[in-house]
Protein backbone atom coordinates (compact mmCIF):
# COMPACT_ATOMS: atom_id res chain seq x y z
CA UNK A 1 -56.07 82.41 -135.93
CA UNK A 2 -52.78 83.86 -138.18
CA UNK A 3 -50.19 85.10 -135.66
CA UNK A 4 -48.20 87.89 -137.42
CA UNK A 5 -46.35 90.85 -137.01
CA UNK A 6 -46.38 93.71 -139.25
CA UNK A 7 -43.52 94.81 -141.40
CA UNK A 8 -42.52 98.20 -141.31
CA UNK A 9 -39.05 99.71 -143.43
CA UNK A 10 -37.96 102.93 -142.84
CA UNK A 11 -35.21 104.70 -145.13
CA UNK A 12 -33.38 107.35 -143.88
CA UNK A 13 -30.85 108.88 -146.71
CA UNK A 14 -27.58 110.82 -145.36
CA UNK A 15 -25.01 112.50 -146.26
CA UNK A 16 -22.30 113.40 -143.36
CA UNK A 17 -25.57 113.17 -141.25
CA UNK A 18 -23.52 110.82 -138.25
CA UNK A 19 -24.08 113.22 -135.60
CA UNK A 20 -27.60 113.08 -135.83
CA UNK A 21 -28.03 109.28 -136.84
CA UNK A 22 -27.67 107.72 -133.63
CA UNK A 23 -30.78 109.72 -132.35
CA UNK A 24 -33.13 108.71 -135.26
CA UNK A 25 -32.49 105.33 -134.71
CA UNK A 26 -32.51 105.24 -130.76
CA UNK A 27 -35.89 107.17 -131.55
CA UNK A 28 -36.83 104.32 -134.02
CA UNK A 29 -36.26 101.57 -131.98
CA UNK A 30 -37.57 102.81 -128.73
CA UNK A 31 -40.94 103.60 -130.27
CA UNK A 32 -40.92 100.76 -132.20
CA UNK A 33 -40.84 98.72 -129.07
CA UNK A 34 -42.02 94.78 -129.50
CA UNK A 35 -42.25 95.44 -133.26
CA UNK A 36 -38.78 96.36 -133.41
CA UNK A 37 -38.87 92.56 -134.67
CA UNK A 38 -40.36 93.36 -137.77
CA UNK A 39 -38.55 96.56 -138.65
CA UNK A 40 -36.03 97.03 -141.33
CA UNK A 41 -34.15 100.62 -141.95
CA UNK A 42 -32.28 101.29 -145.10
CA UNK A 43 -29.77 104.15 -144.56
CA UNK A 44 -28.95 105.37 -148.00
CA UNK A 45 -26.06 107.45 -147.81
CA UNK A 46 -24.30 109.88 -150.52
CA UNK A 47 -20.97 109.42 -149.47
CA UNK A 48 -20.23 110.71 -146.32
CA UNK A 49 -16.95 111.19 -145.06
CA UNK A 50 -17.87 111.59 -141.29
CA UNK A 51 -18.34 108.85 -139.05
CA UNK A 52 -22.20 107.34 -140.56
CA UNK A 53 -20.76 104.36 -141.70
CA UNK A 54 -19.29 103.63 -137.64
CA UNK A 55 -22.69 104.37 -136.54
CA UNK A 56 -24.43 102.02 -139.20
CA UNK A 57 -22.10 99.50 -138.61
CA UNK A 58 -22.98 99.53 -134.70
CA UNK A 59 -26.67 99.27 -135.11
CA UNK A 60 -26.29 96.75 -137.26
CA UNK A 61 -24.06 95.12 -134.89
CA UNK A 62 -27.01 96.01 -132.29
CA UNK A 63 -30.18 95.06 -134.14
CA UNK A 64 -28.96 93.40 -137.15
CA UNK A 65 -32.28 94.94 -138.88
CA UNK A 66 -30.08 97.89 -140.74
CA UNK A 67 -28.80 98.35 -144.25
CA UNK A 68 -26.41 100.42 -145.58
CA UNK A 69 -26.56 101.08 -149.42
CA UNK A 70 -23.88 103.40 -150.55
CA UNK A 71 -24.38 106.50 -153.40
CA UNK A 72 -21.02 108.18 -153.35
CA UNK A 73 -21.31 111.64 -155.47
CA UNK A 74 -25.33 111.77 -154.58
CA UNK A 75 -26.49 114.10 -152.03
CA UNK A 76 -29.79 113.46 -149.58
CA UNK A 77 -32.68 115.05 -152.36
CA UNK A 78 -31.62 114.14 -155.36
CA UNK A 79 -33.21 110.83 -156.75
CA UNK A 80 -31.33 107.29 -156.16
CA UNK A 81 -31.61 105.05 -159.29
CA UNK A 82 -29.42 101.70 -158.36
């Protein structure tokens, strides 16, 4: 029998979105629960100047499971081409 967990990545883009980025990702880890392990979240954010990148840098500190990619000039609906 193959043991193995599921992989799930979640991407969450932002723009001065920090006050409500802690939520999400409280919500995404508490429901997540044991398969937390195999969850990755990509924030992609447009170049906020509020306090996202603190909060990013936290989780990752926290879970270690989070990227941040950086768009400056880009806003949340318009289409990211790295």
């Amino acid at each position: 029998m193959i043991n193995w967990l599921p992989r799930t990545c979640v991407v969450i883009p932002t723009l001065n979105a920090g006050i409500f980025l802690s939520e999400c990702l409280e919500s995404l880890y508490s429901t997540q629960g044991k398969r937390a392990i195999g969850l990755t979240i990509l924030v992609l954010d447009g170049g906020s100047v509020d306090f996202t990148h603190d909060i990013v840098s936290f989780y990752q500190q926290k879970y270690g499971s989070i990227q941040l990619s950086k768009f400056p000039g880009s806003h949340p609906g318009q289409r990211i081409t790295p």
